[in-house]
Structure formats: structure tokens, C-alpha cells
C-alpha atoms as a PDB file:
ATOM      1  CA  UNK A   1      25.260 158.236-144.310  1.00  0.00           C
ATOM      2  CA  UNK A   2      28.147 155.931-145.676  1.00  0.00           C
ATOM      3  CA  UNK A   3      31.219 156.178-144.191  1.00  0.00           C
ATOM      4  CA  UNK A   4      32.992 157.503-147.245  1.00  0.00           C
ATOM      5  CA  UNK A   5      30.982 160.614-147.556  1.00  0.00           C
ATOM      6  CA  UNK A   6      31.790 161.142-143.828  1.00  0.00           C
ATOM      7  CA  UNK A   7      35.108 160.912-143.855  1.00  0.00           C
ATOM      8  CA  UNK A   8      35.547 163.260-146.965  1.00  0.00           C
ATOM      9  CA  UNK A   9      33.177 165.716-144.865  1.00  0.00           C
ATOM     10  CA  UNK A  10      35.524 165.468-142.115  1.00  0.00           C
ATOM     11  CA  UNK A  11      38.239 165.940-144.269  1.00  0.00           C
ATOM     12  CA  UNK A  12      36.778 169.139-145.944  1.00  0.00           C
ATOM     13  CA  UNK A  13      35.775 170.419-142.948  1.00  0.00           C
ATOM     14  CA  UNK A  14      39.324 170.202-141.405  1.00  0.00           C
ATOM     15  CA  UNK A  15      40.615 171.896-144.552  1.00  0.00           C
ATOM     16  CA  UNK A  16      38.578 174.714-144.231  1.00  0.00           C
ATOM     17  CA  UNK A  17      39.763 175.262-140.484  1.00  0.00           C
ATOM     18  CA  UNK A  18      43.433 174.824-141.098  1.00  0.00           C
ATOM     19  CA  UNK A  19      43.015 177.724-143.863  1.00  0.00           C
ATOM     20  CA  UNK A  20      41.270 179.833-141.569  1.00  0.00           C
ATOM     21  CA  UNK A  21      43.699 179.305-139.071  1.00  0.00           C
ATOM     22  CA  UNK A  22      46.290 180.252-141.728  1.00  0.00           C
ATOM     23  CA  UNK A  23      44.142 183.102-143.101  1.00  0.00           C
ATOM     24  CA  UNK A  24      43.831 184.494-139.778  1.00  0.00           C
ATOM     25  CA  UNK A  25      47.923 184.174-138.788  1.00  0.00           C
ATOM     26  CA  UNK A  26      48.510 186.035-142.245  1.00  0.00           C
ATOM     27  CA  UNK A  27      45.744 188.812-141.482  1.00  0.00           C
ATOM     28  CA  UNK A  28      47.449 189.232-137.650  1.00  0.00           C
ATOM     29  CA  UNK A  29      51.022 189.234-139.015  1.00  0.00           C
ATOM     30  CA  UNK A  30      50.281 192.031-141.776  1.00  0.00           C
ATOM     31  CA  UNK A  31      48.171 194.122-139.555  1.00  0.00           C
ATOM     32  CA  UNK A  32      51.275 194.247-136.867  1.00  0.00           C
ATOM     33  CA  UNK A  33      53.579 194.573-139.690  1.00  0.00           C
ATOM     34  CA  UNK A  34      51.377 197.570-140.642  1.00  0.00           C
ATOM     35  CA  UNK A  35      51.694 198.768-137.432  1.00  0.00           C
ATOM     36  CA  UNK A  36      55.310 199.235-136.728  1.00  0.00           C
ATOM     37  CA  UNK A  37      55.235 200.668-139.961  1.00  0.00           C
ATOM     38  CA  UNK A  38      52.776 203.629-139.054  1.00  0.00           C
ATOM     39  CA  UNK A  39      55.403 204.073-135.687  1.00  0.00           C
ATOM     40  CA  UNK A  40      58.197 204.089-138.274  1.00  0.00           C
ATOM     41  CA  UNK A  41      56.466 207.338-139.834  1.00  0.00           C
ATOM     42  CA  UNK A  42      56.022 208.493-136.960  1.00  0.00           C
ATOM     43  CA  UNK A  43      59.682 208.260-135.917  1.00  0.00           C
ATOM     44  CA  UNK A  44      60.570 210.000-139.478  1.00  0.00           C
ATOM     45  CA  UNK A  45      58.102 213.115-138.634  1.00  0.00           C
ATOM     46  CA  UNK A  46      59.017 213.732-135.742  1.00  0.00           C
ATOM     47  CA  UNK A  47      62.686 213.522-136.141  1.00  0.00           C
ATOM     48  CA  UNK A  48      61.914 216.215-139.108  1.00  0.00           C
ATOM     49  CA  UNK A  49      60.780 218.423-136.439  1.00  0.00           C
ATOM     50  CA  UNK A  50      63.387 217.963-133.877  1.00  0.00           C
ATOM     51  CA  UNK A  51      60.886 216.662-132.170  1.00  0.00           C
ATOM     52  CA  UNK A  52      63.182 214.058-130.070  1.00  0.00           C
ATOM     53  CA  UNK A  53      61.771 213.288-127.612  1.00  0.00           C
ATOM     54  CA  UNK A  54      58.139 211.982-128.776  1.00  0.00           C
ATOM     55  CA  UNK A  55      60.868 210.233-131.609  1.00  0.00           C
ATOM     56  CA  UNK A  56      62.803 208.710-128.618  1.00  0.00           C
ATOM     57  CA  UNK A  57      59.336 207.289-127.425  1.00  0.00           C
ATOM     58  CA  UNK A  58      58.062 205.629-130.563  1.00  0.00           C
ATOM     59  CA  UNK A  59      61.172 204.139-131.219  1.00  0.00           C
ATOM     60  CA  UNK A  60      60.880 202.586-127.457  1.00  0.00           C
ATOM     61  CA  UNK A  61      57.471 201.821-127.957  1.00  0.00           C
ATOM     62  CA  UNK A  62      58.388 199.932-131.849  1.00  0.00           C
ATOM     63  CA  UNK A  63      61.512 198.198-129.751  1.00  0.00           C
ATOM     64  CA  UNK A  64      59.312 196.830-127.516  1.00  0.00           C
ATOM     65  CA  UNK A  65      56.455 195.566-130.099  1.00  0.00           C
ATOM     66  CA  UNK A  66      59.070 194.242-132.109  1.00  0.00           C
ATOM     67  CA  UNK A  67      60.846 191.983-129.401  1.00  0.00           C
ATOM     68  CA  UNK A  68      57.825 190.453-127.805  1.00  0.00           C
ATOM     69  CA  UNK A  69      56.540 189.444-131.423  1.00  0.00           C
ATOM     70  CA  UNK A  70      57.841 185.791-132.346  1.00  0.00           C
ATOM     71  CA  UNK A  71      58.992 186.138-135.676  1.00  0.00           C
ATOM     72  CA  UNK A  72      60.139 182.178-135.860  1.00  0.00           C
ATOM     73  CA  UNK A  73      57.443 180.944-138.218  1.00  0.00           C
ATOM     74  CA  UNK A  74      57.071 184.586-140.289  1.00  0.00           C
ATOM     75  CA  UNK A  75      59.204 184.856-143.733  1.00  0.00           C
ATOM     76  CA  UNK A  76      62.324 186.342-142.176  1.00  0.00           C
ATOM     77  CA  UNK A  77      65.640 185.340-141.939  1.00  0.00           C
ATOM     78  CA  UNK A  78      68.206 185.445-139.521  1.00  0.00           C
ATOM     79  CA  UNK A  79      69.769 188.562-141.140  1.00  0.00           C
ATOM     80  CA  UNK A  80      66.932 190.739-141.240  1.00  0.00           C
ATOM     81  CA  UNK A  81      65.432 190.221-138.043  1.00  0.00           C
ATOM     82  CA  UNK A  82      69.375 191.050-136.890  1.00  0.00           C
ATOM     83  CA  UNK A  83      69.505 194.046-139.220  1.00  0.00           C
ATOM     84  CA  UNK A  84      66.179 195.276-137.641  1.00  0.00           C
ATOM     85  CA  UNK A  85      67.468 194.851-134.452  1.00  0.00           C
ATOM     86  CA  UNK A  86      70.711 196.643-135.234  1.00  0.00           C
ATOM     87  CA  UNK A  87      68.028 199.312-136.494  1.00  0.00           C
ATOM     88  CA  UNK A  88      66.386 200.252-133.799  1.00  0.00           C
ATOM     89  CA  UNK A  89      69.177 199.953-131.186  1.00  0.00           C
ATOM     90  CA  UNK A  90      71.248 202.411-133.354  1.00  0.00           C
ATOM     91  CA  UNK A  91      68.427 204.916-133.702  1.00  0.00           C
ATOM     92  CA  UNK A  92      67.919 204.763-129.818  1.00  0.00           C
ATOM     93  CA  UNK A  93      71.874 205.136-129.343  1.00  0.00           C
ATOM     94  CA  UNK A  94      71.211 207.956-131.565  1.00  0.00           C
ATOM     95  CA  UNK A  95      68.189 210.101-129.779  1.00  0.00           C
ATOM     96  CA  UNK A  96      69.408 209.149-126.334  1.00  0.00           C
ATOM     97  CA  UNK A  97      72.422 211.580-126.908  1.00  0.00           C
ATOM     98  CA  UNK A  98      72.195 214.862-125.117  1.00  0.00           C
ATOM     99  CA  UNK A  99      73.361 217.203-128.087  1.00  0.00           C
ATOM    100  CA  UNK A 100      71.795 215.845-131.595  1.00  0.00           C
ATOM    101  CA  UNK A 101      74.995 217.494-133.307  1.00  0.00           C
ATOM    102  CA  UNK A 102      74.174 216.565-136.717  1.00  0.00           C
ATOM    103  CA  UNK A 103      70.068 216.567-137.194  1.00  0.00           C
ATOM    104  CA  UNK A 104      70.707 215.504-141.316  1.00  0.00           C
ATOM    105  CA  UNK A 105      72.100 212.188-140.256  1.00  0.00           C
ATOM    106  CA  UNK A 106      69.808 211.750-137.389  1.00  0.00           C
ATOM    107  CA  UNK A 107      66.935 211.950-140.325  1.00  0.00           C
ATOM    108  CA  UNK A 108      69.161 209.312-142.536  1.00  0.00           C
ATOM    109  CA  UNK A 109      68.703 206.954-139.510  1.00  0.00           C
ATOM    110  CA  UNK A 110      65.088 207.738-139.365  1.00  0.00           C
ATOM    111  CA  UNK A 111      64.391 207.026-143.216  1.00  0.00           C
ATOM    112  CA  UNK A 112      66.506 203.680-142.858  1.00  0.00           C
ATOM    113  CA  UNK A 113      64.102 202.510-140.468  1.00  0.00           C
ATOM    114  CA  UNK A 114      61.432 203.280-142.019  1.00  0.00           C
ATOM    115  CA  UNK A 115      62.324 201.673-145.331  1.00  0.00           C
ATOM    116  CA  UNK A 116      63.220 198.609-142.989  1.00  0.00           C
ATOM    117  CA  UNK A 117      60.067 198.242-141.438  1.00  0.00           C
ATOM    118  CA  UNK A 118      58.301 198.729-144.822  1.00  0.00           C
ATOM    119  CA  UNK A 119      60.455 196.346-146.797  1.00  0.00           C
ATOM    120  CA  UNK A 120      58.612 193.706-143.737  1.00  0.00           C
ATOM    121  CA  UNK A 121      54.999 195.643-144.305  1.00  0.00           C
ATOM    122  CA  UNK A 122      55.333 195.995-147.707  1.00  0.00           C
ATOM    123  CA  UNK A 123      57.349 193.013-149.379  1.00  0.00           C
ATOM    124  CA  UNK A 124      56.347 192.690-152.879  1.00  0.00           C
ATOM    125  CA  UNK A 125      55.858 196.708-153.324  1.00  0.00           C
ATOM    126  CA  UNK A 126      58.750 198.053-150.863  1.00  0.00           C
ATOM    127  CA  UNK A 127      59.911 201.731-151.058  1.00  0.00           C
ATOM    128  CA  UNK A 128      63.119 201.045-151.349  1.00  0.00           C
ATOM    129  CA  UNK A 129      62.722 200.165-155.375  1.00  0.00           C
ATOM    130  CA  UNK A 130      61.586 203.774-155.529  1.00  0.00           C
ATOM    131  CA  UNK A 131      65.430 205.052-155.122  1.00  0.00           C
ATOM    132  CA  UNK A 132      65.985 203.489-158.439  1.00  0.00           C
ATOM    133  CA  UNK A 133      65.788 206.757-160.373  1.00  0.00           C
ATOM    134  CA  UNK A 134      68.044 208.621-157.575  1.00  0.00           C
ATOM    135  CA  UNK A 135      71.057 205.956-157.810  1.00  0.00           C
ATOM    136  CA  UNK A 136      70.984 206.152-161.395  1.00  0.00           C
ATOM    137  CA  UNK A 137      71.455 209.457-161.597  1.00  0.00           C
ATOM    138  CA  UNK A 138      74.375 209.174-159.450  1.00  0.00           C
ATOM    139  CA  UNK A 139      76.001 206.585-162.285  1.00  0.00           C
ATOM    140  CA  UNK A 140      74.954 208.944-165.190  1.00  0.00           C
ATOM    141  CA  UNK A 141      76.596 211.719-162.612  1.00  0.00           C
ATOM    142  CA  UNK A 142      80.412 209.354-162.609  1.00  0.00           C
ATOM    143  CA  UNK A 143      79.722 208.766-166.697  1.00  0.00           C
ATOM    144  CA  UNK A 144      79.185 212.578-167.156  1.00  0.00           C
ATOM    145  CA  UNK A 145      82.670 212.878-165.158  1.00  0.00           C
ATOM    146  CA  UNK A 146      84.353 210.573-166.963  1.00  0.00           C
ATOM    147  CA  UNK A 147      83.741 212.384-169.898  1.00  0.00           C
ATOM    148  CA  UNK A 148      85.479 215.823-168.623  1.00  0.00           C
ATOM    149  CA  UNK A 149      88.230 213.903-167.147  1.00  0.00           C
ATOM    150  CA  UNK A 150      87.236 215.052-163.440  1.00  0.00           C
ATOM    151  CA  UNK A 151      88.779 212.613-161.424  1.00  0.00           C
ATOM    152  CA  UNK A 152      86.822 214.428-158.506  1.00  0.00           C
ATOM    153  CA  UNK A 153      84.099 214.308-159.690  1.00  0.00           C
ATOM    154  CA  UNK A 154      83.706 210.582-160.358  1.00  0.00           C
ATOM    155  CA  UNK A 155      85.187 210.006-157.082  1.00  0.00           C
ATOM    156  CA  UNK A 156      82.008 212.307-155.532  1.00  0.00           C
ATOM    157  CA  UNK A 157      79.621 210.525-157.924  1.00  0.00           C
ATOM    158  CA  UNK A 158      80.546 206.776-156.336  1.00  0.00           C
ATOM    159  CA  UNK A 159      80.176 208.358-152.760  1.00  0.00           C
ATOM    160  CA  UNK A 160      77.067 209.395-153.097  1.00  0.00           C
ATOM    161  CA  UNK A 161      76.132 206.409-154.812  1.00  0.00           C
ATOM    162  CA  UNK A 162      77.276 204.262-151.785  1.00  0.00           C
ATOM    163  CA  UNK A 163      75.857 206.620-149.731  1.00  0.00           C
ATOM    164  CA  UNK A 164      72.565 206.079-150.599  1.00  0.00           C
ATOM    165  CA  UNK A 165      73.179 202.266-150.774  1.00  0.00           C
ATOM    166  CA  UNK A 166      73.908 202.604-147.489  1.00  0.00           C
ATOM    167  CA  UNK A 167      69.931 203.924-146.643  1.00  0.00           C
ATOM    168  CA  UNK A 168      68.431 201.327-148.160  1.00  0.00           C
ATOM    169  CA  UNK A 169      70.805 198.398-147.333  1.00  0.00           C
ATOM    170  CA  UNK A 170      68.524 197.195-144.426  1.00  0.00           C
ATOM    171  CA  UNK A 171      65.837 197.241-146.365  1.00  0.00           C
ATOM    172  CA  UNK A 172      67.610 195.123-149.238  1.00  0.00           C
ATOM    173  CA  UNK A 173      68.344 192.636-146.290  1.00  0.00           C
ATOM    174  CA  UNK A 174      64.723 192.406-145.260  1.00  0.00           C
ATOM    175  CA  UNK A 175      63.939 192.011-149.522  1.00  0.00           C
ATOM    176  CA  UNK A 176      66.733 190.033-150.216  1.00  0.00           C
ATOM    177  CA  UNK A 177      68.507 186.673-149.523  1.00  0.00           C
ATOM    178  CA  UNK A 178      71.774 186.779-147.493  1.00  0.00           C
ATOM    179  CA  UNK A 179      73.909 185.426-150.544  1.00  0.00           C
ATOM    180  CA  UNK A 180      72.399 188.510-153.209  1.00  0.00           C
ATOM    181  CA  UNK A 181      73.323 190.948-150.033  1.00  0.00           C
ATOM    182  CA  UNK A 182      76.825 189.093-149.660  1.00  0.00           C
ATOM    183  CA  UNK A 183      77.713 189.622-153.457  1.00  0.00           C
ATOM    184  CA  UNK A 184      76.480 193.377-153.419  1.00  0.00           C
ATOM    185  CA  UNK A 185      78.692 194.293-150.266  1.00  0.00           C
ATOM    186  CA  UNK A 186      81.609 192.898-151.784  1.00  0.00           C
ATOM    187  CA  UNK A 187      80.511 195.540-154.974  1.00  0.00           C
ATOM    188  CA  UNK A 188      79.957 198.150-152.741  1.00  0.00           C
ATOM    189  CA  UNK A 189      83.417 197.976-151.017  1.00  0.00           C
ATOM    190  CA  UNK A 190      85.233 197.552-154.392  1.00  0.00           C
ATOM    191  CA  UNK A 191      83.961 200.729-155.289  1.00  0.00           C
ATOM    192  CA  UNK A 192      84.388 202.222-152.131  1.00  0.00           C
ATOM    193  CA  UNK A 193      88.662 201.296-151.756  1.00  0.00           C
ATOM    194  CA  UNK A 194      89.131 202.122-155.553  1.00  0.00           C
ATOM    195  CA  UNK A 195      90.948 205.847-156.385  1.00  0.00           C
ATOM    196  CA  UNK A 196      92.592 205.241-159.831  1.00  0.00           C
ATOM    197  CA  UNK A 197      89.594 206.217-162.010  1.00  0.00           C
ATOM    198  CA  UNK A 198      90.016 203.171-164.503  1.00  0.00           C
ATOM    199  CA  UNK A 199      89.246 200.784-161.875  1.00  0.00           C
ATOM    200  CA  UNK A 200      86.465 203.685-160.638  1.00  0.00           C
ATOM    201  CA  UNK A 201      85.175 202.599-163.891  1.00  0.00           C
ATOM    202  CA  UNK A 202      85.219 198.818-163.642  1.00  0.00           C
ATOM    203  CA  UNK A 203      83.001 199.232-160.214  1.00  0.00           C
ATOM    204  CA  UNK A 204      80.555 201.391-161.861  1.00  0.00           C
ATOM    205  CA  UNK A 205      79.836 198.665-164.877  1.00  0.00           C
ATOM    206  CA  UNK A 206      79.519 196.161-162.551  1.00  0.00           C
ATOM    207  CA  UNK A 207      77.590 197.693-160.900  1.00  0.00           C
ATOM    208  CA  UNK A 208      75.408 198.830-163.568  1.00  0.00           C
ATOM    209  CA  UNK A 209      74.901 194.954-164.569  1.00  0.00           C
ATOM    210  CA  UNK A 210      73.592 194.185-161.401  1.00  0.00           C
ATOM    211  CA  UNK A 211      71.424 196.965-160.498  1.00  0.00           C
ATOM    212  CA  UNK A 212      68.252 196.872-163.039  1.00  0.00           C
ATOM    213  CA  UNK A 213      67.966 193.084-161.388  1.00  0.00           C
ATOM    214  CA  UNK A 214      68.389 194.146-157.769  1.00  0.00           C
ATOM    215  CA  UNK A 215      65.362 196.605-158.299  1.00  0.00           C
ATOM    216  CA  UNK A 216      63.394 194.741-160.810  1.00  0.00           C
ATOM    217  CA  UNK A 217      64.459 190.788-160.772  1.00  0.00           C
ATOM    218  CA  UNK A 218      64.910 187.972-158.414  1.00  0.00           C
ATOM    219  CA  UNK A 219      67.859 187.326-156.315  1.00  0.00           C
ATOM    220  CA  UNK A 220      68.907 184.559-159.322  1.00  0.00           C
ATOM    221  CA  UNK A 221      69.330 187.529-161.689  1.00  0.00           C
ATOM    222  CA  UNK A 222      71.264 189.563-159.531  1.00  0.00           C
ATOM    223  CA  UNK A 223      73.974 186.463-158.739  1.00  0.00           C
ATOM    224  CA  UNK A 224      73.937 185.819-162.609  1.00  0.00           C
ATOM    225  CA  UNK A 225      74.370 189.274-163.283  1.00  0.00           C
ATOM    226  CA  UNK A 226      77.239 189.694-160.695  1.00  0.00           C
ATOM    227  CA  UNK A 227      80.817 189.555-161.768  1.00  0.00           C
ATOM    228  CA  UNK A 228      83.698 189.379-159.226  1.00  0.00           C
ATOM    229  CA  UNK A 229      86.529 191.794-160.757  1.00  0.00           C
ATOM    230  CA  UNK A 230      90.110 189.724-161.547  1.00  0.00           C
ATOM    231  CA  UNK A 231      92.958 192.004-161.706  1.00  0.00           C
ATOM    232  CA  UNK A 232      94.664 192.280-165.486  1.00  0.00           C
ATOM    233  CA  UNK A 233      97.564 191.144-163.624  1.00  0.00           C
ATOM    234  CA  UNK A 234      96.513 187.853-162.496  1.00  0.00           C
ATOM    235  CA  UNK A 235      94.295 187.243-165.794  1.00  0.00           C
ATOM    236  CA  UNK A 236      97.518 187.613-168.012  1.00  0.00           C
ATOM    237  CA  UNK A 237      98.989 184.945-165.255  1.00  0.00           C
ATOM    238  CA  UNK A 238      96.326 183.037-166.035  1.00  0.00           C
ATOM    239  CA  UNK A 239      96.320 182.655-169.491  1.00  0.00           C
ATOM    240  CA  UNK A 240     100.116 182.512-169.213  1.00  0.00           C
ATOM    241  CA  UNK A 241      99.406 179.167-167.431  1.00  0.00           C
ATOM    242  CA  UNK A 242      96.662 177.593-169.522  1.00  0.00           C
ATOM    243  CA  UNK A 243      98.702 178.200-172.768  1.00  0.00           C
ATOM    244  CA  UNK A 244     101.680 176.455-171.220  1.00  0.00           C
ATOM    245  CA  UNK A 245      99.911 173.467-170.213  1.00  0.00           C
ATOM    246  CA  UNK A 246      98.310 173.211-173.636  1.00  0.00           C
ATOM    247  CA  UNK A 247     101.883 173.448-175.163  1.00  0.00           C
ATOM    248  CA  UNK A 248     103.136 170.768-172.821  1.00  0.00           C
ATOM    249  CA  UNK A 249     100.320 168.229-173.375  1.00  0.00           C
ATOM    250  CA  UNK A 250     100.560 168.802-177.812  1.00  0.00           C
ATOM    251  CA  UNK A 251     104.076 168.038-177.287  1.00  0.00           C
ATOM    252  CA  UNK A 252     103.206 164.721-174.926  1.00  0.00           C
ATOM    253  CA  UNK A 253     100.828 163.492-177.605  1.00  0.00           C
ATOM    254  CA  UNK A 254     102.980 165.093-180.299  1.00  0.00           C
ATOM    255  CA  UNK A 255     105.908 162.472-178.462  1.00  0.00           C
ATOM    256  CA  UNK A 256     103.742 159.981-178.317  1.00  0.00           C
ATOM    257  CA  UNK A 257     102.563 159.659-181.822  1.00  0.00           C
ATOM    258  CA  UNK A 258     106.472 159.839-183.412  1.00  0.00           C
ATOM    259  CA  UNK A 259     107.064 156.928-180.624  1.00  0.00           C
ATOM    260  CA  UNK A 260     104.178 154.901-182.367  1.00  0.00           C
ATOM    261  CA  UNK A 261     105.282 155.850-185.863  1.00  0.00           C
ATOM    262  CA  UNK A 262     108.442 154.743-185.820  1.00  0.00           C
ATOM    263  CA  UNK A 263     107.395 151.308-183.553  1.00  0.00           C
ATOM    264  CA  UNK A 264     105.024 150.619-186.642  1.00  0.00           C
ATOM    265  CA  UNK A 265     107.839 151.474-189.038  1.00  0.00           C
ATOM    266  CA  UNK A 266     109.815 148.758-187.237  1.00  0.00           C
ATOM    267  CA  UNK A 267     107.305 146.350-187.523  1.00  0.00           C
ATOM    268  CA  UNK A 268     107.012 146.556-190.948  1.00  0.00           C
ATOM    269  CA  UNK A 269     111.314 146.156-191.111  1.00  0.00           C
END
């Protein structure tokens, strides 16, 4: 046999180990994946029973899955591995308390976990884009406010809008890359410090630029859809300056140009 054909043999035949290898990694890594998913819903039911307890030991058991897995070479960044960390230690925090005062926000935990753990399981599909619907209801719910003049109202609309940015946040961490999760925080907290309604307003249409990207684009459309807000103040400033300079420079060249007029004129003399 020549050694050409060999070597191409050898060649194809390491090919077809190194994407078994591979095939197999990917298989392992979406069947665990898959699994601390299925202990996510379990964590959900039975925290929708008050069933704490057997909650308290399936977030132990997904803790302790999650830890010993090395997530180094997996498609996850710092951030998310951090925010699924922060996940899990805050639901533990949670059931380890003797009197679960407030069961509601014990189950808002839950379902933020859960849409964490499926935004790792699930990445191209992840359950989080199914809120879509729900948030924009909450803008219509500020525009329909804005119509009556109900200052409360808007100001109720953008809290539950933040509110249920707030549930799927990790998951948007897990989707997401750090600098698209940066730019949307900085959104969220506008809205969140604003109380005259005009500037209730401005948060709202920015936000409504970026959010058909965030659910249905790349992390390029949100950051081109994303517009820091500039005070009216400082734009005014701003222009102020610019038309100034211009001003200064036409009269420089405007200087100028008599100075070389009348040095021609001279000339001429």
C-alpha cells in the first residue's frame, strides 16, 4: 500500500476519533445539563407545595452536581457560572430559614432557578423568551397610563416590569454576553430611580427599542439598539459648545482670508 494512501487513512481515521470524542463530550454535557434541569422542576414543585424540605434536598443535591462538574471547557462565562452560583446559594439561604414568611417569593426564587438552569439546558430555545408577551403587556399597561394621566399607575406599570426582569435576569446572563447584560442593567436602573413621569417615559422607549432584540436578535442588535439617555440639560450645553467653536473657527478663516486679500492688494500697489 503506498505510503500516501496510508497516511491519509491515518489521517481519516484520527478525524473520525477526535469527532467522536467531541460527539461524546457534547452528548455527556447536554445529558447533565438536562439533568439539573429535571432537579430544577423539581425544586419549583415542590416549593408549590410547601413542600420544603424535599425542595431543601434537591437544591443540595443540584449544588453538589453543579460544583463537582468542570465547566472550564463548556460555553459559559465567568458571569453565568457566578450567577448560577449566586442561584443556588440564595435559594438554600432561602429554605434553610425556620419560618418561610413569604411562600410567593420563595416560588419567585424557585422559577429563577429554573429558568437559569434551562437557559444552560436549553440555549437556543430557553424559556425565558416566553415572558415576552407578559413584559409587554406591562409597557402597553405604562402607555395605557400615560394616556389617563395616572402618574400611579405608570409608576406600578415600570415596577412590575422590572420586577419580572428581575426573574429572568439570570437566565439573560446564562443567554447573553456580559456587555448586552451591562447595557440592560444600566436601563433597568434608569427606570427604576426615575419618578417625574416624562423621564418615566424616556425609560420605557428605550426600553421598547431594545427589547424585540433582547428576545428575538443577537447581542449586536441589542447594543445597536441601546441608547444611553443625555439629560436636555447637558445636550443644550452641548450644542451651546459646538456652535461656538464653529463661530470661532469661520471667524479664524474669515481673518485669515481679509489678511490675504489685502496682502494681494498690496502686491498689486
Amino acid at each position: 500500500m503506498p505510503v500516501a494512501r496510508i497516511m491519509i487513512l491515518l489521517s481519516l481515521s484520527l478525524f473520525i476519533f477526535s469527532y467522536s470524542a467531541i460527539a461524546k463530550e457534547d452528548d455527556s454535557w447536554r445529558q447533565k445539563s438536562e439533568d439539573w434541569l429535571q432537579i430544577a422542576d423539581l425544586v419549583v414543585l415542590y416549593v408549590e407545595k410547601g413542600k420544603y424540605v424535599e425542595a431543601r434536598k434537591q437544591v443540595a443535591e443540584l449544588s453538589r452536581e453543579f460544583s463537582k462538574t468542570n465547566l472550564s471547557s463548556k460555553e459559559l462565562n465567568i458571569e453565568a457560572i457566578h450567577v448560577l452560583s449566586d442561584e443556588l446559594v440564595r435559594m438554600e439561604h432561602r429554605l434553610n430559614q425556620v419560618v418561610i414568611s413569604h411562600p410567593e417569593e420563595l416560588q419567585w426564587d424557585a422559577m429563577r432557578l429554573k429558568l437559569a438552569f434551562d437557559a444552560v439546558s436549553h440555549p437556543n430555545q430557553p424559556l425565558w423568551k416566553q415572558y415576552y408577551q407578559s413584559i409587554k403587556e406591562k409597557v402597553h399597561q405604562f402607555h395605557q397610563a400615560e394616556k389617563r394621566q395616572d402618574s400611579k399607575g405608570m409608576t406600578q406599570a415600570i415596577k412590575a416590569l422590572v420586577k419580572e426582569y428581575h426573574l429572568i435576569r439570570s437566565a439573560i446572563v446564562v443567554s447573553k454576553k456580559p456587555e448586552t447584560v451591562a447595557k440592560l442593567d444600566s436601563l433597568i436602573r434608569f427606570m427604576e430611580a426615575q419618578e417625574k413621569p416624562k423621564l418615566q417615559a424616556v425609560g420605557i422607549k428605550r426600553f421598547e427599542q431594545v427589547m424585540d432584540p433582547l428576545f428575538f436578535g443577537s447581542d449586536q442588535d441589542v447594543l445597536s439598539a441601546y441608547q444611553p439617555y443625555v439629560e436636555s440639560g447637558v445636550e443644550v450645553i452641548i450644542v451651546w459648545i459646538c456652535f461656538w467653536i464653529t463661530c470661532i473657527f469661520a471667524y479664524v478663516g474669515w481673518k485669515k482670508y481679509r489678511t490675504k486679500r489685502q496682502d494681494v492688494s498690496h502686491v498689486h500697489l
